[in-house]
Protein backbone atom coordinates (compact mmCIF):
# COMPACT_ATOMS: atom_id res chain seq x y z
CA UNK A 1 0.00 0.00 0.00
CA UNK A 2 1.27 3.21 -0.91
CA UNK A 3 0.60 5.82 1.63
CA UNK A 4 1.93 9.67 1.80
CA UNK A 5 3.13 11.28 4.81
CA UNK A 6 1.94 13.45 6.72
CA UNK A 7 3.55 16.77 7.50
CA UNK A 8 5.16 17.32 10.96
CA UNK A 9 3.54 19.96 13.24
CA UNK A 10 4.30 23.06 13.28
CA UNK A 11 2.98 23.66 16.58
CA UNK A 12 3.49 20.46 18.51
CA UNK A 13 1.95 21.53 21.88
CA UNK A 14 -1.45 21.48 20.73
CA UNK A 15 -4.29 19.78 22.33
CA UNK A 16 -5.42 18.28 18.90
CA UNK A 17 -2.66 16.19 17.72
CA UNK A 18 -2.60 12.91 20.14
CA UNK A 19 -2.06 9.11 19.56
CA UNK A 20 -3.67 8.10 16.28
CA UNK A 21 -6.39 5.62 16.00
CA UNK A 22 -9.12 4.73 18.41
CA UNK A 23 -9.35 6.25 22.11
CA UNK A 24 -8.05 4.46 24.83
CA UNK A 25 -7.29 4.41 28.51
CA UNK A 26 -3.32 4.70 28.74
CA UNK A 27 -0.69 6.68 30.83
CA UNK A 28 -1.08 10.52 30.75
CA UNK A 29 3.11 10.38 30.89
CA UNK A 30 4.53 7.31 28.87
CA UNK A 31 1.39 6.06 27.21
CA UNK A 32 1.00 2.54 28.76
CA UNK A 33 -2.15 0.88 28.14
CA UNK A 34 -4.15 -1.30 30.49
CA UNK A 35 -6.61 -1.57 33.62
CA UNK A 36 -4.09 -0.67 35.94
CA UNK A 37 -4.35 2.83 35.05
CA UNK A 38 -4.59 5.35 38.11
CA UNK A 39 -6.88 8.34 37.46
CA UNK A 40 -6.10 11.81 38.63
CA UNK A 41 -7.50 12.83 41.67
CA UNK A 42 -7.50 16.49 40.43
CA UNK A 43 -9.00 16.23 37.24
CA UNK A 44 -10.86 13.03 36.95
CA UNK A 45 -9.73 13.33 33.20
CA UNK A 46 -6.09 11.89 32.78
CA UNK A 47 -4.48 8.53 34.15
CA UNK A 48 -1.67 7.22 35.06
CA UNK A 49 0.46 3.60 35.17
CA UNK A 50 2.51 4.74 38.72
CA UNK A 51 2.93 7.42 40.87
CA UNK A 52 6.34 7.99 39.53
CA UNK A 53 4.81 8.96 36.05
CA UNK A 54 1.73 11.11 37.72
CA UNK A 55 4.87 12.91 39.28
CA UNK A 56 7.04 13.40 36.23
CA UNK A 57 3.94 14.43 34.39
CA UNK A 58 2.75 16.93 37.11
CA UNK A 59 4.72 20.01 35.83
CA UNK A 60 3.18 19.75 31.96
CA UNK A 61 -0.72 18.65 33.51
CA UNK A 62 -0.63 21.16 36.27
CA UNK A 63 -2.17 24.10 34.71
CA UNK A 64 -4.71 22.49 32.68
CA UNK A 65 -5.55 20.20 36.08
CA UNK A 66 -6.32 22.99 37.96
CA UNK A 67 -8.17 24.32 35.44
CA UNK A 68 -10.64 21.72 35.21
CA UNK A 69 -10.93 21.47 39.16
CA UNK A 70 -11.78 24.97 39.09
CA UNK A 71 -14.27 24.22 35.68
CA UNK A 72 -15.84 22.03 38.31
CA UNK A 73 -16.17 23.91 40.99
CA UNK A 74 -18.13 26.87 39.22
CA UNK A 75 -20.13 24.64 37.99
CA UNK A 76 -21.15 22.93 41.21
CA UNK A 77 -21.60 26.06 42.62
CA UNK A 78 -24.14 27.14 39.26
CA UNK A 79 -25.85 24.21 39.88
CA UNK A 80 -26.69 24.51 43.56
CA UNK A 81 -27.86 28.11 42.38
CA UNK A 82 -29.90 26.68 40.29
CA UNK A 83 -32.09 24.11 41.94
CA UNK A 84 -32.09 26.17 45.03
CA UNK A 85 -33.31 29.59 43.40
CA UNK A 86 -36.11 31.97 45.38
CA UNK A 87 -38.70 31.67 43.14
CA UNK A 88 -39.76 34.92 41.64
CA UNK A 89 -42.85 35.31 38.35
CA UNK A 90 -38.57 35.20 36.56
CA UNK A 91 -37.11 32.21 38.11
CA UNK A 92 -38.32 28.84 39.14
CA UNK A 93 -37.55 26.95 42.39
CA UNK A 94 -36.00 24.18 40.53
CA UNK A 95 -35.38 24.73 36.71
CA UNK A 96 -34.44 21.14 36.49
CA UNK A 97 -36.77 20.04 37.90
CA UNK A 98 -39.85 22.64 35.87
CA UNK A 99 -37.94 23.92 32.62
CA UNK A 100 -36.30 20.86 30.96
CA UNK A 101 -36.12 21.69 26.99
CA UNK A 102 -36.25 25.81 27.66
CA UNK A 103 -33.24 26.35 29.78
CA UNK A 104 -31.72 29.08 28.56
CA UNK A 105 -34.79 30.97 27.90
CA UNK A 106 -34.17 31.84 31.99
CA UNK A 107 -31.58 34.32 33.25
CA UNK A 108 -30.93 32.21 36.04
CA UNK A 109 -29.82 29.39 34.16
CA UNK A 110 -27.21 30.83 31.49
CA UNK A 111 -24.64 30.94 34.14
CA UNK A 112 -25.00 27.18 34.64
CA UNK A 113 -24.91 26.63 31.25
CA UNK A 114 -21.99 28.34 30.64
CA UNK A 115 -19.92 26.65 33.23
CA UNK A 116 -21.04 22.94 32.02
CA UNK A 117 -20.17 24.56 28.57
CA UNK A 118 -16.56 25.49 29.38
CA UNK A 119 -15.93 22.07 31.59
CA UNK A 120 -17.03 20.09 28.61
CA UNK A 121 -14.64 22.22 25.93
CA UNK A 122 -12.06 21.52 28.10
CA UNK A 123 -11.62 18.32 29.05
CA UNK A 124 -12.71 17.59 25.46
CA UNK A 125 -9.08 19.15 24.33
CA UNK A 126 -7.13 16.96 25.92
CA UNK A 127 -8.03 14.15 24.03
CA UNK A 128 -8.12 11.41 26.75
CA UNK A 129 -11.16 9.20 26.49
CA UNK A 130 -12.75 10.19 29.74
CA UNK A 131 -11.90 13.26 29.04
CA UNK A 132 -14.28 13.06 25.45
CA UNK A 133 -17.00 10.39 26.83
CA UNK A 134 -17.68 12.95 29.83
CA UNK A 135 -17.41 15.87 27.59
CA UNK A 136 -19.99 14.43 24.94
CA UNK A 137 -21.91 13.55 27.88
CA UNK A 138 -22.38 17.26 29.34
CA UNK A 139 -23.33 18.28 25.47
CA UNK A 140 -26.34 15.94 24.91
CA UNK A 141 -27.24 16.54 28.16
CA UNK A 142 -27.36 20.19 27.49
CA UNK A 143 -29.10 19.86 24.46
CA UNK A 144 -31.72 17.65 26.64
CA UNK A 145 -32.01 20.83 29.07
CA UNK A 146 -32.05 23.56 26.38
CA UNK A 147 -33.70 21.85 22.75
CA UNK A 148 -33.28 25.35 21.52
CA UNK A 149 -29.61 25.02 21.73
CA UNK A 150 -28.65 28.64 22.06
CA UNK A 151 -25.30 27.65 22.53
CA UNK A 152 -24.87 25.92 19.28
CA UNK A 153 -23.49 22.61 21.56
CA UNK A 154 -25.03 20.63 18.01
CA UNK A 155 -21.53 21.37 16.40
CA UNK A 156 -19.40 20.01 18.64
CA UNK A 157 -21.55 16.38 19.09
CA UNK A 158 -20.61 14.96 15.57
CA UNK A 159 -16.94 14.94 15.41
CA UNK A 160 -17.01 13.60 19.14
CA UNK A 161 -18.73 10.69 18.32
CA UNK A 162 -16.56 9.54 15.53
CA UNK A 163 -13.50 10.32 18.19
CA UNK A 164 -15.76 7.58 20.39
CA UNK A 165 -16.22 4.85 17.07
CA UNK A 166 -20.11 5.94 17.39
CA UNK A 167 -20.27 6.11 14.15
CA UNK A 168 -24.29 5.43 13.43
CA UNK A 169 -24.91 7.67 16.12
CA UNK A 170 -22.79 10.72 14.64
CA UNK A 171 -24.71 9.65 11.25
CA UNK A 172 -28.61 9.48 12.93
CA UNK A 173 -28.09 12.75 14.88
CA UNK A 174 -26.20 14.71 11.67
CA UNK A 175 -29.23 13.51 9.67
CA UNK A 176 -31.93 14.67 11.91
CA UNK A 177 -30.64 18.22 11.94
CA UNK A 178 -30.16 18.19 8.88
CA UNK A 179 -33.90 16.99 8.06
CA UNK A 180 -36.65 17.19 10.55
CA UNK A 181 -34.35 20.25 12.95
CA UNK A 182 -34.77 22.00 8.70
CA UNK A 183 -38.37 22.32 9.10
CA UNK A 184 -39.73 25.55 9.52
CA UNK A 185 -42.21 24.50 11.09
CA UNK A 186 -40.85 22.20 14.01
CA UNK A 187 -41.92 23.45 17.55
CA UNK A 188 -38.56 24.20 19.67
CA UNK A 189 -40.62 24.94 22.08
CA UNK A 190 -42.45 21.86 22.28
CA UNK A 191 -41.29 19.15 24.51
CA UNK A 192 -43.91 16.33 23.09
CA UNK A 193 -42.54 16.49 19.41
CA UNK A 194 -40.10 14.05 18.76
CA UNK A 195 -36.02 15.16 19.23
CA UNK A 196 -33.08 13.11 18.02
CA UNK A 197 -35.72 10.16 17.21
CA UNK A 198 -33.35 8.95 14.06
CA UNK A 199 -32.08 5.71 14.84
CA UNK A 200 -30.34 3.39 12.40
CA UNK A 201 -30.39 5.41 8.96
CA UNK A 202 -28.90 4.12 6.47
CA UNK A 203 -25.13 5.53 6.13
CA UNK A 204 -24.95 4.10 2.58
CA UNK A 205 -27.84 6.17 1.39
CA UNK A 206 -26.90 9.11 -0.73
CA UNK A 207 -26.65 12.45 1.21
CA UNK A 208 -28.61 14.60 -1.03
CA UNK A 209 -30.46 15.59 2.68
CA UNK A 210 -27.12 17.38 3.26
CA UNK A 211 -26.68 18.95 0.08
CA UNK A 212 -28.00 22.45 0.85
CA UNK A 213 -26.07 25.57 -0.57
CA UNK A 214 -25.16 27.04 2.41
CA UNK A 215 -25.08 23.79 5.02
CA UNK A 216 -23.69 23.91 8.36
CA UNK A 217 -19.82 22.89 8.25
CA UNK A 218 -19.58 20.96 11.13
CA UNK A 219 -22.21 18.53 10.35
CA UNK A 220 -21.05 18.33 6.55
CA UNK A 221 -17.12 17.66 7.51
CA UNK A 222 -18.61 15.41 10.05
CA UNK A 223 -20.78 12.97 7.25
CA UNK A 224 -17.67 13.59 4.73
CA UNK A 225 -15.05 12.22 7.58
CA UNK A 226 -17.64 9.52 8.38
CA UNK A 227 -17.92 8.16 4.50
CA UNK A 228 -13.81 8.40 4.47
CA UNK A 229 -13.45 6.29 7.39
CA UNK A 230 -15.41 3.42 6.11
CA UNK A 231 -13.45 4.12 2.60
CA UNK A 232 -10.44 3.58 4.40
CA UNK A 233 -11.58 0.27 6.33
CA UNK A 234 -12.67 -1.06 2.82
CA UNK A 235 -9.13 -0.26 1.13
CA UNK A 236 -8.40 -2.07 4.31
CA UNK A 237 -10.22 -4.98 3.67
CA UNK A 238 -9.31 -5.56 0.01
CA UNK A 239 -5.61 -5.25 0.90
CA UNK A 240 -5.75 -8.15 3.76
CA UNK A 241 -7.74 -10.69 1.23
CA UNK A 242 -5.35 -9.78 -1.71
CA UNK A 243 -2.38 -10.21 0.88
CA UNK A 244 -3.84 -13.03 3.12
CA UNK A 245 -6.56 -15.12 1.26
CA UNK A 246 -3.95 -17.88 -0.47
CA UNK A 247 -2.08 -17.72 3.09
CA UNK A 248 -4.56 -18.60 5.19
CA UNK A 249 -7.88 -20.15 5.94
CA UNK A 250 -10.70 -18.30 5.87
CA UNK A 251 -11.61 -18.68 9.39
CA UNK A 252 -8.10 -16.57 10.24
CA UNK A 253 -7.98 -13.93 7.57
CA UNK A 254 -11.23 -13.00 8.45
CA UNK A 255 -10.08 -12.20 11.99
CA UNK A 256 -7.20 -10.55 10.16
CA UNK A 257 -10.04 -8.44 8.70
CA UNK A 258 -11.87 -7.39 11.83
CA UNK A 259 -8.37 -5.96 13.08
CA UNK A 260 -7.88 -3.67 10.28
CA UNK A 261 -11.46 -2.20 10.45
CA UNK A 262 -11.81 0.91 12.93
CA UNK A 263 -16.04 1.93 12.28
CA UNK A 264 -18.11 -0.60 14.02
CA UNK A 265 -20.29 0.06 10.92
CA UNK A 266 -17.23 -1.37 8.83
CA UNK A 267 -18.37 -5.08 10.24
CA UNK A 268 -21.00 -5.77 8.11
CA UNK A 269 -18.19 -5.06 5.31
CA UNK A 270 -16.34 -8.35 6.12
CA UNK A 271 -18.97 -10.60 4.83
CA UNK A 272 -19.23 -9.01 1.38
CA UNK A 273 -18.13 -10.38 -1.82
CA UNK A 274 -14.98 -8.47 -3.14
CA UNK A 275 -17.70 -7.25 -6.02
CA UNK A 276 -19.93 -5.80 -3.79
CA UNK A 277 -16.90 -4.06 -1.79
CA UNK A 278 -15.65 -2.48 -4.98
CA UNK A 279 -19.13 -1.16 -5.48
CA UNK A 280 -19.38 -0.35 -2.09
CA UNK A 281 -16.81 1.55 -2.09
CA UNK A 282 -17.28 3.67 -5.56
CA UNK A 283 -21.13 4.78 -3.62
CA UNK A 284 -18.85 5.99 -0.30
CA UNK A 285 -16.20 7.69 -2.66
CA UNK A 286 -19.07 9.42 -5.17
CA UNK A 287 -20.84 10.76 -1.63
CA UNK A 288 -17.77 11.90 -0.56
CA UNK A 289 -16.80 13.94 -4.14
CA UNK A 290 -20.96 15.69 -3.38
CA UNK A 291 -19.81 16.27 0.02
CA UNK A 292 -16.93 18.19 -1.29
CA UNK A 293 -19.43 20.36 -3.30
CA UNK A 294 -21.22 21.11 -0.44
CA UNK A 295 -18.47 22.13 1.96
CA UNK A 296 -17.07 24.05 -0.59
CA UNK A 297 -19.84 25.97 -0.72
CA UNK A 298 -20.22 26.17 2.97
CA UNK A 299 -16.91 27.20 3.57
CA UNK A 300 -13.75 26.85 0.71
CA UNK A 301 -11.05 27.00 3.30
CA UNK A 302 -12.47 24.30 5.22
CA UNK A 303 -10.70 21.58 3.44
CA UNK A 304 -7.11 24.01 3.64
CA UNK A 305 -7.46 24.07 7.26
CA UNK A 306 -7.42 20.50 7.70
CA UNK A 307 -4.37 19.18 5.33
CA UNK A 308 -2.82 22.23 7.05
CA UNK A 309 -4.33 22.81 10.17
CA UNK A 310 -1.40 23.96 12.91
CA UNK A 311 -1.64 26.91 11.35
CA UNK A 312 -5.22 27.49 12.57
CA UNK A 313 -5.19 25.22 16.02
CA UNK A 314 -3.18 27.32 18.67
CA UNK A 315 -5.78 30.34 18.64
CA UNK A 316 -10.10 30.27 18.72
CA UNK A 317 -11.54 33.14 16.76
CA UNK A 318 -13.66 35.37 18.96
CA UNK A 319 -16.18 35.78 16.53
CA UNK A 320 -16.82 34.68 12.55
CA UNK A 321 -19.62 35.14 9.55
CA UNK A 322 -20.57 31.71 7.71
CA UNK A 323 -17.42 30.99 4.95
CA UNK A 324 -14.84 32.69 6.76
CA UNK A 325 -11.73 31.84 7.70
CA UNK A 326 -13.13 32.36 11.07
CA UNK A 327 -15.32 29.49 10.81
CA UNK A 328 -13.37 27.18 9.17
CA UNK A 329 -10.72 28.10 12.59
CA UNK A 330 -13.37 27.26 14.59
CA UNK A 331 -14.56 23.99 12.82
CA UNK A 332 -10.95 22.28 13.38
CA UNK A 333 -10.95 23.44 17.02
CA UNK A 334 -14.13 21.34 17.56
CA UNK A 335 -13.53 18.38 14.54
CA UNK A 336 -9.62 18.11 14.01
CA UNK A 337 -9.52 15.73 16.62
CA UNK A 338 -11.34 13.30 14.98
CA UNK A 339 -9.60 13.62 11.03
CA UNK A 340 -6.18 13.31 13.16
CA UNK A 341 -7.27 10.62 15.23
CA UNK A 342 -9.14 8.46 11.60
CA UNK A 343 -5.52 6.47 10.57
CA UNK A 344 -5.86 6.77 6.63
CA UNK A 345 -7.78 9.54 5.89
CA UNK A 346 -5.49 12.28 6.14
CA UNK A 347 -2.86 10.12 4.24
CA UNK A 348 -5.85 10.11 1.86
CA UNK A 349 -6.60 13.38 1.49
CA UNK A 350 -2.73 14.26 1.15
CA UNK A 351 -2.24 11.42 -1.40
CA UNK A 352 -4.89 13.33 -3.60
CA UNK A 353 -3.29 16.72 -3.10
CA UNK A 354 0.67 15.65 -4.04
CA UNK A 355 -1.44 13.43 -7.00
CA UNK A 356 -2.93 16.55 -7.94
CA UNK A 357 0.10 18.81 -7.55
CA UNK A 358 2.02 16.56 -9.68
CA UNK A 359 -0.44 16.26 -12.57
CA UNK A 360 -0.53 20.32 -12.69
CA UNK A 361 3.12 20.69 -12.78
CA UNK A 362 3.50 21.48 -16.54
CA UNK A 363 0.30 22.72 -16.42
CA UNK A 364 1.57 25.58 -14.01
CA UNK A 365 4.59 26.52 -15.85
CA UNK A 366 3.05 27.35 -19.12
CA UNK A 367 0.06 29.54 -17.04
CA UNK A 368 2.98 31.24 -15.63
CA UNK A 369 4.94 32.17 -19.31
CA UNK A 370 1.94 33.81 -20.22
CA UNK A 371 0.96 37.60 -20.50
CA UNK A 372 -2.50 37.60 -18.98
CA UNK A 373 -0.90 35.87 -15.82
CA UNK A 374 2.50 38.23 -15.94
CA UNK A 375 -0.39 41.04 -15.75
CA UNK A 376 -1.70 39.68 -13.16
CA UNK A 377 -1.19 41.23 -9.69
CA UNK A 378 -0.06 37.89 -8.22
CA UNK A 379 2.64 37.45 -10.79
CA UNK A 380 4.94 37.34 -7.99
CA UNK A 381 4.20 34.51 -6.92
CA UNK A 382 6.36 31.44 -6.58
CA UNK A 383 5.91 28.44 -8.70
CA UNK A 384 5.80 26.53 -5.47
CA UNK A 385 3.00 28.54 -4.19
CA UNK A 386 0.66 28.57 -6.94
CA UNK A 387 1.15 25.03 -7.36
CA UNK A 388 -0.28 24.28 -3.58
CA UNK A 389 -3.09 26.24 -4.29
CA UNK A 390 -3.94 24.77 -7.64
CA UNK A 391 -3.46 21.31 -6.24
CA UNK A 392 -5.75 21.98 -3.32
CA UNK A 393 -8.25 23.11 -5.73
CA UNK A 394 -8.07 20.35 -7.99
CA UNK A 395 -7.97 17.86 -5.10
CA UNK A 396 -10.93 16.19 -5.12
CA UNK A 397 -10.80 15.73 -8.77
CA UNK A 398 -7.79 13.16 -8.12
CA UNK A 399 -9.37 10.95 -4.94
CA UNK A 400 -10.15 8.50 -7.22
CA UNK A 401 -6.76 7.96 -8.04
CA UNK A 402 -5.67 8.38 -4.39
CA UNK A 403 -8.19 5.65 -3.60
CA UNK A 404 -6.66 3.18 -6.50
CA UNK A 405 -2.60 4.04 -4.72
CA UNK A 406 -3.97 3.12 -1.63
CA UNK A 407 -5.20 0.09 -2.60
CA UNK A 408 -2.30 -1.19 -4.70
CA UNK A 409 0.45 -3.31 -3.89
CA UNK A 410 2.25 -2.89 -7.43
CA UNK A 411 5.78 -1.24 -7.25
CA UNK A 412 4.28 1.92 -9.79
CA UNK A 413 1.88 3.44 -8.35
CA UNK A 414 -1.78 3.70 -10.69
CA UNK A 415 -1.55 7.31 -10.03
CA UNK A 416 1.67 8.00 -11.83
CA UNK A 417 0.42 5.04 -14.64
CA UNK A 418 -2.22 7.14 -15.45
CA UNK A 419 -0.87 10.35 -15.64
CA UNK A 420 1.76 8.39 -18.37
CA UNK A 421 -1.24 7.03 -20.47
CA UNK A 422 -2.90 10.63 -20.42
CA UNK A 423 0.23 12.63 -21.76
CA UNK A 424 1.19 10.09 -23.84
CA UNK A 425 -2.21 10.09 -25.82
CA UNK A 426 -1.86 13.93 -25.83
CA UNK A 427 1.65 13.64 -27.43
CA UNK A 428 0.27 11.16 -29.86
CA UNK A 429 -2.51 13.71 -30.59
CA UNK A 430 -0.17 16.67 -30.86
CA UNK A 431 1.78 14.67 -33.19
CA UNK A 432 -1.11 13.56 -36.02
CA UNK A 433 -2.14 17.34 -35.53
């Protein structure tokens, strides 16, 4: 399998970038896995394999543990405030316990929601699996208190779940958002209707129920990283038959198969003919070339940020209009976990772009000897430059070809077999011209 590599951070003390694949318990310090672990007593977030490491560790944790103990704290005390209000014709004895589904329609309750708000954003960051199962716990809880969701908690929910492997549940709540929560007519306010009641969609379906002009871009990245995930465990699963099948028995390959799988949706994969995979995978790779459309219509920087995203991680934009670079800032703050954390799809991604980049090369350097572009204010520019942009651009236009490297265990990759074919038959066409 040919697979590109990924750039080295720029910025290496982000929150964002931690051990690839799925989350699990290990040492805060050396990165042990196990059940021995030790959780701080501080935090509740990060664990440990021994004392000595907790120890060693203390100086880098220490600010961020304290800030979390504090996190909790305010919001203990915003709670207490809460269900033991004076009542007034304002404020209810017990919001909780009265107001479920309208929270933040009450002064009194903001503060609380704000403080469960900034617990949850933190503890989210540092990437720990309690740290993200308690975090993604607070949000759907708040969204339980306040359906309204003034807080726009909705954004964060998707990429969270894909961080946990609940993968049908990031696709059932994505898709009722982005169906029934479109009506105009639903009834926020109205605490019979049915909320969240998706359950089991079909995440082979086509995603024309996504495909609005101006969608939201956390819940389009969030479908588009969900149909490249199971991509990836399908290359994954063609490459372990073509490898394994004359090798072994069935009966072991196909536990092979199971290990190189990371969506528990990916299971049902194993039992398919390689046919079916193949077309299988062409649906997943044609939904993720509409999702493209769609998020670049949402926001055309979105897809920048994440092949280069330490430029965008170490600061959160205090405020941003829909296709900004603002936005797209604040979408990797909430989502890059998740692309980092999927093994295959950034490689993926970055395949496409260098695939893309080298296909333009020639392309570039006759644009460049002309006299519209030498006109042109960005003239300047460096070959080198241009050429990222154009093969950012032209990216998705190449996955296909990204998809057939990945899958290929030939010495050449298809990619660059192709690109001989194509200028080949254009030489041969120059030449009978």
């Amino acid at each position: 399998m040919h697979s590109s590599r990924l750039p080295q951070s720029d910025n290496p003390n982000t929150n964002f970038k931690g051990p690839r694949g799925s989350l699990q318990h290990l040492c805060g310090q050396c990165g042990t896995t196990g059940s021995k672990l030790s959780l701080c007593t501080g935090c509740s977030v990060v664990k440990y394999c021994c004392r000595e490491h907790q120890v060693q560790h203390r100086p880098q944790h220490k600010s961020t543990c304290n800030k979390i103990k504090k996190c909790r704290t305010k919001l203990a005390r915003e709670d207490g405030l809460v269900r033991n209000a004076t009542p007034d014709f304002m404020t209810p004895a017990n919001a909780f316990e009265t107001n479920v589904g309208h929270f933040y329609g009450l002064l009194n309750t903001r503060d609380y929601m704000r403080a469960r708000f900034d617990l949850a954003d933190t503890i989210r960051k540092l990437g720990t699996l309690n740290g993200v199962r308690e975090a993604l716990d607070h949000l759907q809880d708040m969204l339980r208190l306040c359906r309204g969701d003034n807080m726009g908690v909705r954004d964060l929910i998707p990429a969270m779940m894909l961080q946990l492997d609940q993968d049908q549940e990031c696709y059932d709540f994505v898709k009722w958002y982005e169906t029934e929560g479109q009506r105009s007519d639903y009834d926020w306010g109205d605490m019979d209707l049915p909320f969240l009641n998706v359950k089991n969609a079909n995440v082979l379906e086509g995603v024309e129920f996504i495909d609005r002009k101006y969608g939201g871009v956390h819940h389009v990245s969030a479908v588009m990283l969900l149909k490249l995930k199971l991509l990836v465990d399908i290359q994954n699963i063609k490459l372990s038959r073509r490898v394994l099948v004359d090798k072994m028995p069935p009966e072991l390959w196909r536990h092979v198969e199971l290990a190189v799988i990371r969506s528990p949706l990916s299971e049902r994969f194993r039992n398919q003919t390689s046919r079916r995979l193949v077309a299988i995978e062409e649906t997943l790779r044609r939904h993720v070339m509409q999702l493209a459309r769609t998020l670049d219509n949402t926001n055309e920087h979105f897809i920048y940020g994440v092949l280069y995203a330490d430029k965008y991680l170490s600061t959160r934009p205090g405020m941003y209009s829909p296709g900004s670079i603002e936005e797209m800032q604040l979408g990797l703050q909430y989502s890059f976990a998740a692309w980092w954390q999927t093994e295959g799809v950034l490689e993926l991604l970055h395949s496409a772009r260098t695939i893309a980049g080298k296909d333009s090369a020639d392309e570039i350097d006759g644009m460049m000897g002309t006299s519209t572009f030498q006109s042109n204010d960005g003239s300047s520019r460096a070959k080198e430059e241009l050429l990222e942009d154009v093969s950012i651009n032209r990216l998705w236009g190449y996955l296909d070809w990204a998809v057939e490297d990945a899958g290929s265990l030939n010495a050449e990759r298809p990619s660059d077999a192709h690109m001989k074919r194509l200028r080949s038959l254009i030489y041969s066409e120059d030449e009978d011209e």
